[in-house]
N, C-alpha and C. Protein backbone atom coordinates (compact mmCIF):
# COMPACT_ATOMS: atom_id res chain seq x y z
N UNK A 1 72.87 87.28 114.57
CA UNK A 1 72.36 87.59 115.89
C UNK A 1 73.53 87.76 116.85
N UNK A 2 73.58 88.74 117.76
CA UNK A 2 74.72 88.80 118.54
C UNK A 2 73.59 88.55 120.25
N UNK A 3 75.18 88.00 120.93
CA UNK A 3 74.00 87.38 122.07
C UNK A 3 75.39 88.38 123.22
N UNK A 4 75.48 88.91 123.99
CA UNK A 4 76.68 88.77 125.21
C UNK A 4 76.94 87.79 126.07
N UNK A 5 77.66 87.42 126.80
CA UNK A 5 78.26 86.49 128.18
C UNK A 5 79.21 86.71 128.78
N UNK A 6 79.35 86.53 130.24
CA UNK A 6 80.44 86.71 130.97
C UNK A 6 81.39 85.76 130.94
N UNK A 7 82.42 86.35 131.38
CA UNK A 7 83.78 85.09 131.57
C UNK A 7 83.37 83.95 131.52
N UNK A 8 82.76 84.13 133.53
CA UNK A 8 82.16 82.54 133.76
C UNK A 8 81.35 81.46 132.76
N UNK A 9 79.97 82.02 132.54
CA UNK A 9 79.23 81.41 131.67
C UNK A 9 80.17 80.96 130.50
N UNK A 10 80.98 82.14 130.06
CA UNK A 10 81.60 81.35 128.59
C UNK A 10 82.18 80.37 128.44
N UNK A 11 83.19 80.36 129.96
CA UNK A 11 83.73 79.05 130.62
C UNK A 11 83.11 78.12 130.35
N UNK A 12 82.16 77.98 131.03
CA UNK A 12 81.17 76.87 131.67
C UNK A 12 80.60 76.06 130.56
N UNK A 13 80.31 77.30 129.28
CA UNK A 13 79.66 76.83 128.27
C UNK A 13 80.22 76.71 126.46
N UNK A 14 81.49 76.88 126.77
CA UNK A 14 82.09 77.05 126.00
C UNK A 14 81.77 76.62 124.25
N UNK A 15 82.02 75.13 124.59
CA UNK A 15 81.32 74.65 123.04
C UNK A 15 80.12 75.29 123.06
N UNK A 16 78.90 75.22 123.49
CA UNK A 16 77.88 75.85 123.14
C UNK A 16 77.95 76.90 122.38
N UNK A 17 78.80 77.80 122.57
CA UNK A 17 78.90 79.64 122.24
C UNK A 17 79.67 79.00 120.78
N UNK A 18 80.98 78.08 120.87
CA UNK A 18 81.70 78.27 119.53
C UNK A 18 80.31 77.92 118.35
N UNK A 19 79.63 76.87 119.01
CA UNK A 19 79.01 76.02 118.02
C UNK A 19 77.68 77.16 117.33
N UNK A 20 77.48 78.16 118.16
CA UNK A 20 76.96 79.01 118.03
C UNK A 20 77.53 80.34 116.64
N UNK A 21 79.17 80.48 117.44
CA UNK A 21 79.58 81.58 116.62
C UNK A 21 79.61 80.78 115.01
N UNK A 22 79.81 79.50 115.23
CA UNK A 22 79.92 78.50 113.67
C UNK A 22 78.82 78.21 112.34
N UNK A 23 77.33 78.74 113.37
CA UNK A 23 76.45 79.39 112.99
C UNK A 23 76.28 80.36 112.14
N UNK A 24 77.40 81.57 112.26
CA UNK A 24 77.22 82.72 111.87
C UNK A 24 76.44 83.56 112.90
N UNK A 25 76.82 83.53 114.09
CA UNK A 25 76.30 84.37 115.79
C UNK A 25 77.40 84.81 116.08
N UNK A 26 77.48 86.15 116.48
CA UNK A 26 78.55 86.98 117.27
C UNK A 26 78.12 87.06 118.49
N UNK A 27 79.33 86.58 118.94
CA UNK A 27 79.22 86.66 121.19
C UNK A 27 79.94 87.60 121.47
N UNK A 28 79.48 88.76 121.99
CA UNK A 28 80.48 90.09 123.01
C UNK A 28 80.61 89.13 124.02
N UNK A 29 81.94 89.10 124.92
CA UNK A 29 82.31 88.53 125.73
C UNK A 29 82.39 89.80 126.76
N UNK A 30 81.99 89.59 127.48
CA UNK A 30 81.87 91.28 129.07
C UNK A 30 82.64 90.67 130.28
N UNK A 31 83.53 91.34 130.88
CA UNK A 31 84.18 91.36 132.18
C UNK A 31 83.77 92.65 132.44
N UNK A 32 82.62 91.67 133.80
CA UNK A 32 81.49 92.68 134.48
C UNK A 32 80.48 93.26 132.97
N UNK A 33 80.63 94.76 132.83
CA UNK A 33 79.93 94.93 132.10
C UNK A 33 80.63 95.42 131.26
N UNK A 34 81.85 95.28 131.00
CA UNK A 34 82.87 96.17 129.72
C UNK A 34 83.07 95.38 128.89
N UNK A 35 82.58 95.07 128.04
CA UNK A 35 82.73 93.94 126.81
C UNK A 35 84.67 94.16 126.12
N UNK A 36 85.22 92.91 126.30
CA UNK A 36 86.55 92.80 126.29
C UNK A 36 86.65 92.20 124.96
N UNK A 37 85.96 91.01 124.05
CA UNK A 37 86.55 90.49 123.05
C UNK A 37 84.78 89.98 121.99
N UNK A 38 85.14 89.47 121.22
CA UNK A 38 84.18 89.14 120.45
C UNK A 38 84.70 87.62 119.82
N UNK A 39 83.67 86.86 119.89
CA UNK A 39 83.72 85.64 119.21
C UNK A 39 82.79 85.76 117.48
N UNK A 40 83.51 85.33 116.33
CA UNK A 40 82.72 85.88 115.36
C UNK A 40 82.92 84.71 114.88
N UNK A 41 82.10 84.15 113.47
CA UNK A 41 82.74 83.38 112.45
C UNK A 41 83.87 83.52 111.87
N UNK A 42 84.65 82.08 111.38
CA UNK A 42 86.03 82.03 111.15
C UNK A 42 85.45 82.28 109.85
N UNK A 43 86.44 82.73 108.91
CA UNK A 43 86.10 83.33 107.44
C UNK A 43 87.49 82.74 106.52
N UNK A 44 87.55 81.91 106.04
CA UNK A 44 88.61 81.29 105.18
C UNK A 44 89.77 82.72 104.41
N UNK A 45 90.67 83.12 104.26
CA UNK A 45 91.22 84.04 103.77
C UNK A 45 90.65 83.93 102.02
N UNK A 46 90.59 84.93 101.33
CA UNK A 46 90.54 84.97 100.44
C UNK A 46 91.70 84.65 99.48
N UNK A 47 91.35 83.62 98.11
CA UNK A 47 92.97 83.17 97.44
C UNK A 47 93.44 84.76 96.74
N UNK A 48 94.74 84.87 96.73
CA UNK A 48 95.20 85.84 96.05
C UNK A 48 95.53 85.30 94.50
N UNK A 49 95.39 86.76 93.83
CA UNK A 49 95.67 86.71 92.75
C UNK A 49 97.46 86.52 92.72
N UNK A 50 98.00 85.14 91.50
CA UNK A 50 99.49 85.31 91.40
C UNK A 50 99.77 85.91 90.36
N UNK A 51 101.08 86.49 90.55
CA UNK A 51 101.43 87.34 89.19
C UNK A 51 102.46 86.02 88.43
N UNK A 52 102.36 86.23 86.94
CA UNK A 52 103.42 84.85 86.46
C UNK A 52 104.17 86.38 85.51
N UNK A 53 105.10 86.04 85.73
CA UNK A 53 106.41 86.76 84.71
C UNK A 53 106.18 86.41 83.49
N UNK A 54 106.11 87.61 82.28
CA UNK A 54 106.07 87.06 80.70
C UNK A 54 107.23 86.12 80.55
N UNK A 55 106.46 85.69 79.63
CA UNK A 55 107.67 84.38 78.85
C UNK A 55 108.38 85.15 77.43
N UNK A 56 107.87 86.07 77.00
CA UNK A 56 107.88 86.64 76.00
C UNK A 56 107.94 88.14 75.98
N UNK A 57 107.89 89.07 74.84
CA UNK A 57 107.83 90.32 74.78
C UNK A 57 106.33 90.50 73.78
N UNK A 58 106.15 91.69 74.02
CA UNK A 58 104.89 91.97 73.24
C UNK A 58 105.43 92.14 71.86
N UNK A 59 105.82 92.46 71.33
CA UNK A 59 106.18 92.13 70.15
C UNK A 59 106.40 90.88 69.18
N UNK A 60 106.47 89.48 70.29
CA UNK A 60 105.94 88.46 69.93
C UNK A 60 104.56 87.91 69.51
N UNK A 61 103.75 88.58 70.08
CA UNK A 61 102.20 88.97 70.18
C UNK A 61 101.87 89.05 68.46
N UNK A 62 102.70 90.24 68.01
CA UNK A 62 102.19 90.12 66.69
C UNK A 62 102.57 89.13 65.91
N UNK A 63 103.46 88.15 66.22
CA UNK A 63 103.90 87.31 65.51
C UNK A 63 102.73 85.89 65.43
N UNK A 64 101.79 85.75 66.44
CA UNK A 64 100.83 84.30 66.81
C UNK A 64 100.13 84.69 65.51
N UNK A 65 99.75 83.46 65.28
CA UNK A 65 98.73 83.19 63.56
C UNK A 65 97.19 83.12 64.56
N UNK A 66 96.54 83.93 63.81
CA UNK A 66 95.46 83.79 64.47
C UNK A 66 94.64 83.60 63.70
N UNK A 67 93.36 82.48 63.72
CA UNK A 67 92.09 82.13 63.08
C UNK A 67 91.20 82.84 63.45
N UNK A 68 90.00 83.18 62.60
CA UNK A 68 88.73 83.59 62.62
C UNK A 68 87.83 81.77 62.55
N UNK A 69 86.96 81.92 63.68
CA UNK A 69 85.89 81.02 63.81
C UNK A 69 85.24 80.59 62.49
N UNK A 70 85.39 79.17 61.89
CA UNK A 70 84.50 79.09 61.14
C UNK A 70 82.83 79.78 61.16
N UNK A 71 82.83 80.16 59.30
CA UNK A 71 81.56 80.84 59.04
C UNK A 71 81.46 82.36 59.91
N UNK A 72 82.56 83.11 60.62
CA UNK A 72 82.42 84.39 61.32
C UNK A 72 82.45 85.29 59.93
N UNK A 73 81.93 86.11 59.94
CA UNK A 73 82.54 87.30 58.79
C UNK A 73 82.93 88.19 59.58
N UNK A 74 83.52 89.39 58.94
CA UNK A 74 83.74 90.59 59.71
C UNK A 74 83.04 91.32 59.59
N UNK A 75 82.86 91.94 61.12
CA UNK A 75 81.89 92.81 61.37
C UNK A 75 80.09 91.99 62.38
N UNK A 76 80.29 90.52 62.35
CA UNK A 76 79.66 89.83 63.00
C UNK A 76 79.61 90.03 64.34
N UNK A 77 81.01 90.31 65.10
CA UNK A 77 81.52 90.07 66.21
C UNK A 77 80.90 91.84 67.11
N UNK A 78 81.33 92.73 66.34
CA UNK A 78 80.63 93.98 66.54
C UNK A 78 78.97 94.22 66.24
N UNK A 79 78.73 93.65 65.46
CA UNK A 79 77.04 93.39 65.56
C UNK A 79 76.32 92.75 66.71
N UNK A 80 77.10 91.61 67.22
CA UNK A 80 76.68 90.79 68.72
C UNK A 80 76.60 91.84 69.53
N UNK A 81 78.03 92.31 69.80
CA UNK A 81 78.11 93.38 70.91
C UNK A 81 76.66 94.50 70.72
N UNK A 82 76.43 94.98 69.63
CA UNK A 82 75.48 96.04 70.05
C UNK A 82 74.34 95.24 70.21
N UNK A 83 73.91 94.07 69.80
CA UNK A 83 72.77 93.56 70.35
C UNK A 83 72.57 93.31 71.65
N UNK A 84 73.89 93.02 72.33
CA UNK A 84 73.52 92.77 73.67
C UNK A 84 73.98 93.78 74.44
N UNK A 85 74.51 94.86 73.75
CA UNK A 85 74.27 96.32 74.73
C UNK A 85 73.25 97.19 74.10
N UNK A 86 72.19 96.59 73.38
CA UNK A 86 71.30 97.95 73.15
C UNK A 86 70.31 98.13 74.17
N UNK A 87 70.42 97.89 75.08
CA UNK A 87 69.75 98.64 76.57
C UNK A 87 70.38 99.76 77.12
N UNK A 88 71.55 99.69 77.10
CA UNK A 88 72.47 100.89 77.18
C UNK A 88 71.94 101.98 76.27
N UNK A 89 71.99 101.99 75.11
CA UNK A 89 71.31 102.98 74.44
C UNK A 89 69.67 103.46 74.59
N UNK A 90 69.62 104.86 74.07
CA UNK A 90 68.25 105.49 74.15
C UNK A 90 67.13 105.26 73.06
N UNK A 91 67.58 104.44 71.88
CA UNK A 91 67.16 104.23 70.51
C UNK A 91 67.45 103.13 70.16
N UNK A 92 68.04 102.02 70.34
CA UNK A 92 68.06 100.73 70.60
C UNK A 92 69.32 100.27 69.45
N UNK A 93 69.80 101.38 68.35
CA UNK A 93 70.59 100.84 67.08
C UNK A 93 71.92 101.85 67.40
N UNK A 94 72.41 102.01 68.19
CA UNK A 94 74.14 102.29 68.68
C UNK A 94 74.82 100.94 68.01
């Protein structure tokens, strides 16, 4: 909801309006009738993503021993996938 107020009043009433904008209420603030500023909700910055520097080269990559999940066979893992994308398809067996 957006409400307007003048200088004075905003003065006068100040907490009222913040406790308002804390709400999630936007106040146009008007000197006379030319609206000069806006009071909005404060909005926490969003966290950024960090970048971390490899420790390694990709060619180390092929070197990690890697396990298969007990009881997986191959070709299990691609069978899941089309079960839970056969909505995507027009015939249901992609």
């Amino acid at each position: 909801m957006t409400s307007e107020v003048n200088i004075a009043h905003l003065k006068a009433h100040l907490s009222q309006y913040l406790r308002s904008a804390q709400k999630g209420n936007e106040i146009v603030v008007k000197d006379r009738e030319t609206p000069i500023a806006r009071l909005v909700p404060y909005q926490a910055p969003r966290k950024r993503l960090t970048y971390i520097p490899a420790t390694g080269s990709l060619k180390d990559l092929d070197k990690l021993v890697m396990t298969r999940p007990k009881n997986l066979k191959p070709g299990d893992v691609d069978e899941a996938l089309q079960w839970t994308r056969r909505d995507r398809f027009e015939d249901g067996d992609q």
